[in-house]
Protein backbone atom coordinates (compact mmCIF):
# COMPACT_ATOMS: atom_id res chain seq x y z
CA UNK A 1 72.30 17.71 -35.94
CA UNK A 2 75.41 15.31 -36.68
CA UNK A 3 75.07 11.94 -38.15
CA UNK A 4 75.94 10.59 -35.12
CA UNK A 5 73.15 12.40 -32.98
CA UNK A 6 70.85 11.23 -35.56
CA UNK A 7 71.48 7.79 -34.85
CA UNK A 8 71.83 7.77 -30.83
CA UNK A 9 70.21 10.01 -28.58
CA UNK A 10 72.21 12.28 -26.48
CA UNK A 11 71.40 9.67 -23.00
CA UNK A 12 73.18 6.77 -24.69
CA UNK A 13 76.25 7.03 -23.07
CA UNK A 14 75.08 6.67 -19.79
CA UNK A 15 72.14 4.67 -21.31
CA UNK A 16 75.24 2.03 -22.71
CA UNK A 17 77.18 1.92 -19.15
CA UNK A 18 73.97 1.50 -17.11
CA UNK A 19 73.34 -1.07 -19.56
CA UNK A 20 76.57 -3.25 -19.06
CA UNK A 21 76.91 -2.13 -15.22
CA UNK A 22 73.74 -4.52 -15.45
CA UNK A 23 75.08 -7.02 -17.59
CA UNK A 24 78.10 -7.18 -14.53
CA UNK A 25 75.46 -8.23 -12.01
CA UNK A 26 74.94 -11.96 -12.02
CA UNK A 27 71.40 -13.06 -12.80
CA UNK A 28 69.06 -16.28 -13.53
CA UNK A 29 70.49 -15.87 -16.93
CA UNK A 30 74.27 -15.85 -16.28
CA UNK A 31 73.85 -18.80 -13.72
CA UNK A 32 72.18 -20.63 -16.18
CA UNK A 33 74.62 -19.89 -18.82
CA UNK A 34 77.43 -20.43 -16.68
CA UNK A 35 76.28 -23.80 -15.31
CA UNK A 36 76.16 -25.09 -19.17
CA UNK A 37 79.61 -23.64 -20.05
CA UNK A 38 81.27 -25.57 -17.18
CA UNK A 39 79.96 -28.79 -18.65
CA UNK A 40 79.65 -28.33 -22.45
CA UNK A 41 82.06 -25.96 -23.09
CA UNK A 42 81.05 -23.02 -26.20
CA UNK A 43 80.00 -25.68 -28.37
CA UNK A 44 77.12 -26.88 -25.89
CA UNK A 45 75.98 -23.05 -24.66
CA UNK A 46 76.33 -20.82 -28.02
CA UNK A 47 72.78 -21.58 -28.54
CA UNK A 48 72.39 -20.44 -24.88
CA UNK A 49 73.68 -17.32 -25.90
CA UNK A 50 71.78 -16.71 -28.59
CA UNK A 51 68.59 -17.38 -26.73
CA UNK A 52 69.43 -14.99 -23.83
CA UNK A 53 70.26 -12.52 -26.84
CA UNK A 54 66.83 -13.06 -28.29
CA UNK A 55 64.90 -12.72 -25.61
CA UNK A 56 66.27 -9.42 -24.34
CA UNK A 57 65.60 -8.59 -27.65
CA UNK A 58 61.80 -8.86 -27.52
CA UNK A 59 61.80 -7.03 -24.39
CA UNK A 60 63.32 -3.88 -25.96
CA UNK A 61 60.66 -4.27 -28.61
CA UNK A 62 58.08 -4.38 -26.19
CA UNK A 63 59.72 -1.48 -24.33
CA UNK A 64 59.73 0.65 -27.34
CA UNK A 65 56.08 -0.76 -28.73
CA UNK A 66 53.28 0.07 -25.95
CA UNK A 67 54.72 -2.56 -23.06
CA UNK A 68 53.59 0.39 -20.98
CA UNK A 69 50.28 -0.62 -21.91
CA UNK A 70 50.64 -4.33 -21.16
CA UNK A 71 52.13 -3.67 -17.79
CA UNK A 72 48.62 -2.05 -17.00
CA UNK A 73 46.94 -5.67 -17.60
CA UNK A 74 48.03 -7.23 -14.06
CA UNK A 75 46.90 -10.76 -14.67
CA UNK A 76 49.50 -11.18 -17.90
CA UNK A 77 52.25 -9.88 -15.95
CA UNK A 78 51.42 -12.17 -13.36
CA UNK A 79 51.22 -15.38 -15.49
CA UNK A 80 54.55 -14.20 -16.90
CA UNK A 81 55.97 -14.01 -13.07
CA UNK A 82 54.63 -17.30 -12.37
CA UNK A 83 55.83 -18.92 -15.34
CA UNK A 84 59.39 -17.65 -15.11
CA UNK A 85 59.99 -18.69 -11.00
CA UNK A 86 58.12 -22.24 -12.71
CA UNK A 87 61.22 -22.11 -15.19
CA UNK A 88 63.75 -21.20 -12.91
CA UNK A 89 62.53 -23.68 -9.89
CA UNK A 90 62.85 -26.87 -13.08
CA UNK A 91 66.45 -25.60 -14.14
CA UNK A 92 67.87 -25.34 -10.86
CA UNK A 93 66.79 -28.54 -9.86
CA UNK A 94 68.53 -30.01 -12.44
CA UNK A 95 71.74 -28.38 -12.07
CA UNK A 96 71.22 -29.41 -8.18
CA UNK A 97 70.93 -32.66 -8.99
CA UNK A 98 74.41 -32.74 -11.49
CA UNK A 99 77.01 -35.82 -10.37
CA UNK A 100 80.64 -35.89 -10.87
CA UNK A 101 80.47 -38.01 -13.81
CA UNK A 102 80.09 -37.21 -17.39
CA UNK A 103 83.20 -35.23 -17.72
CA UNK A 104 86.23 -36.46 -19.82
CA UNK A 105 90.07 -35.30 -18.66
CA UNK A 106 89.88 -32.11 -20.79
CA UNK A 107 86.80 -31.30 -19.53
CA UNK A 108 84.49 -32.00 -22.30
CA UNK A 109 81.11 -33.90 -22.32
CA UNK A 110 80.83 -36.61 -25.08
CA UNK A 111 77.54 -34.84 -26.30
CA UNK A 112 76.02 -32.01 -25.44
CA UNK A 113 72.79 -30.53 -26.13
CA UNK A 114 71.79 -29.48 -29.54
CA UNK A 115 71.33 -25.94 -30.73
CA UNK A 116 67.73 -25.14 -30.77
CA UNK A 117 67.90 -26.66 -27.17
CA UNK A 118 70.35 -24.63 -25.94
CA UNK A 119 68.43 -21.87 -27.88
CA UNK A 120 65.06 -22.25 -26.26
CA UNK A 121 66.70 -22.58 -23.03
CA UNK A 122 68.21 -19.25 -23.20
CA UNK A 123 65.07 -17.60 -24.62
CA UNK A 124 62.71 -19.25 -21.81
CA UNK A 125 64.99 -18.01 -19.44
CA UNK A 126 65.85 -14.32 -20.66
CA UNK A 127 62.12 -14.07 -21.59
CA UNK A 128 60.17 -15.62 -18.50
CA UNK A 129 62.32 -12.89 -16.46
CA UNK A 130 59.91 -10.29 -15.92
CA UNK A 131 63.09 -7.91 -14.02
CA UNK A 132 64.13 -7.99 -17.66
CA UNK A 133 60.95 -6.08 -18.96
CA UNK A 134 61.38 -3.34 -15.89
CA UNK A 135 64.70 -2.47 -16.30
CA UNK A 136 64.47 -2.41 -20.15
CA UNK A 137 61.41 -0.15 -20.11
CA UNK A 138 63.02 2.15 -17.77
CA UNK A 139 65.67 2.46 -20.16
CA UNK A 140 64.12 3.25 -23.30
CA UNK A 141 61.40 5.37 -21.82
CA UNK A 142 62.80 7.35 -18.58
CA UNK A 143 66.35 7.34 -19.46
CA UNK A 144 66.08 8.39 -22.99
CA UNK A 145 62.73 10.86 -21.94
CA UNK A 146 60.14 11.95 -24.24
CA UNK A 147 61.96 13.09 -27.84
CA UNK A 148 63.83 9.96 -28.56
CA UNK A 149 63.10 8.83 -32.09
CA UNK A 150 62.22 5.64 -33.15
CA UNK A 151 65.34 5.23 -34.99
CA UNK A 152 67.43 5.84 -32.01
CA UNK A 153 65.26 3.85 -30.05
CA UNK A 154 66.48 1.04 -32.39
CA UNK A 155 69.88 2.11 -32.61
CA UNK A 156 70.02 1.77 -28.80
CA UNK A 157 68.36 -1.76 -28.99
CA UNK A 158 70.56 -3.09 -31.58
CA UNK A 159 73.73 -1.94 -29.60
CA UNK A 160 72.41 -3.98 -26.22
CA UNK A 161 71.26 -7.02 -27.93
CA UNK A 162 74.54 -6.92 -29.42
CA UNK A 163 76.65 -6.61 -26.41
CA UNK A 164 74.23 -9.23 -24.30
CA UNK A 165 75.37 -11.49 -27.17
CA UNK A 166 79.01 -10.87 -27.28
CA UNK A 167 79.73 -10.45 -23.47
CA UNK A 168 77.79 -13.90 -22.82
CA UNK A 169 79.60 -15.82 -25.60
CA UNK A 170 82.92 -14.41 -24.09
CA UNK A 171 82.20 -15.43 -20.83
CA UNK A 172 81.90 -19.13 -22.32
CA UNK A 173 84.59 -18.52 -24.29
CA UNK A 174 86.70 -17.90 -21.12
CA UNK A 175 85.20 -21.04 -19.22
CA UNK A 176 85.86 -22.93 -22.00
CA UNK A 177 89.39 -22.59 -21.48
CA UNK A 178 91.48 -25.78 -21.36
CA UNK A 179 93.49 -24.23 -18.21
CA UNK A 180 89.94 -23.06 -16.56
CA UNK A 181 88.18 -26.48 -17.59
CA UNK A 182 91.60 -27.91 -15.75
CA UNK A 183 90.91 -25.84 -12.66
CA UNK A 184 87.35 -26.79 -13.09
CA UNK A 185 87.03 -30.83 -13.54
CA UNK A 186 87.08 -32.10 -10.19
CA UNK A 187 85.02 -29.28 -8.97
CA UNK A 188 82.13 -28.85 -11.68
CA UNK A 189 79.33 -30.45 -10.19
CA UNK A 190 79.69 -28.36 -7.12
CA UNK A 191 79.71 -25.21 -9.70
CA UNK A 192 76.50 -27.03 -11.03
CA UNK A 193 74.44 -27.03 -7.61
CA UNK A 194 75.89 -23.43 -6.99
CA UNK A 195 74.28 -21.88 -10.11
CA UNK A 196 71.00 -24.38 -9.79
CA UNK A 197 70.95 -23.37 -6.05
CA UNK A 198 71.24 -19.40 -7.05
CA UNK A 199 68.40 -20.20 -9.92
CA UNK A 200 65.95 -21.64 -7.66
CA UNK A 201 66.54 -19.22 -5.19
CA UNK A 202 65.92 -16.25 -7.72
CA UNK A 203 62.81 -18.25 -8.32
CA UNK A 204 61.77 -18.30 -4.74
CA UNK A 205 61.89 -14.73 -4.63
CA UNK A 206 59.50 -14.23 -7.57
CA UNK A 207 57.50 -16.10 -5.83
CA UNK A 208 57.81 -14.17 -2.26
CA UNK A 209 57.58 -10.99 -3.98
CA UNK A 210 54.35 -11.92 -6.38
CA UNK A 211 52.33 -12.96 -3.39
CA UNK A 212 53.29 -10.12 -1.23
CA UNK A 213 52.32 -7.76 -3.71
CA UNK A 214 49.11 -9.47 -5.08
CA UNK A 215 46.11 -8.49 -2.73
């Protein structure tokens, strides 16, 4: 067995590009990081990222540490379902509510919010997803099958966490463009109730789905 094969299992290749086909797909997270980039630029959604990062993070260590198990107890995955369309529904209404005002020529707010802000808003948001705890344990357990090792298990979750991270602070990056915020000024409050509109209605469809399954 190479090095290499030691360290990733032979599924990581198409483990990595169903990954970031994934990442592609906009989501609660990406609306919400998007709708703070606009706005604050990097400086005011960095801790965004990092949140986002974090909490994808926990769900790969639940994936690899028995979340099988805790999927079996319906009630927490329900209060977990509840809580995140409670999240989402309070976000988007704030973006819904954003005014054209605030924003100076180049874009830029005079203060944005502060980094463990922006950090717990990412978390809340990556973590309160419960989509993000299916499609990670269907990575780490039916993509990678029965004789991955726990050291490629945790290869495979430091390379996602990694590229969650660096994708979402390059999409900022990008936003935070002087010729995008340009584009961007007269229009970012519409951008605003966009993403808060796509937010809440991710929300309502936790919410359609939870008491359509629930007995």
């Amino acid at each position: 067995m190479t090095f290499w094969h030691t360290l990733f299992p032979a599924a990581f290749p198409l483990l990595a590009i169903s990954h970031f086909v994934a990442l592609l797909s906009p989501g609660p997270d990406f609306f919400l990081l998007t709708g703070y980039a606009i706005r604050f630029r990097i400086s005011g959604s960095i801790g965004i990222c990092a949140g986002i990062a974090t909490g994808n993070a926990l769900y790969i260590l639940l994936a690899i540490f028995g979340w099988s198990e805790l999927r079996q107890a319906p009630h927490l995955f329900a209060i977990v379902e509840l809580l995140g369309a409670a999240y989402l529904l309070w976000i988007g209404f704030r973006l819904c509510r954003s005014q054209p005002d605030g924003v100076m020529l180049n874009g830029v707010t005079v203060k944005h919010p502060s980094f463990p802000k922006q950090y717990m808003l990412g978390l809340a948001s990556s973590f309160l997803n419960p989509k993000n705890a299916l499609f990670y344990l269907t990575l780490m357990t039916a993509l990678l099958g029965a004789d991955v090792t726990l050291l490629q298990q945790a290869m495979c979750g430091i390379w996602m966490v990694s590229v969650v991270f660096w994708w979402d602070l390059l999409v900022v990056s990008v936003i935070g463009l002087s010729q995008i915020q340009y584009q961007l000024k007269k229009s970012i409050y519409i951008v605003e109730r966009v993403a808060g509109s796509f937010l809440m209605g991710f929300a309502g469809v936790i919410v359609w789905q939870f008491f359509n399954i629930t007995p």
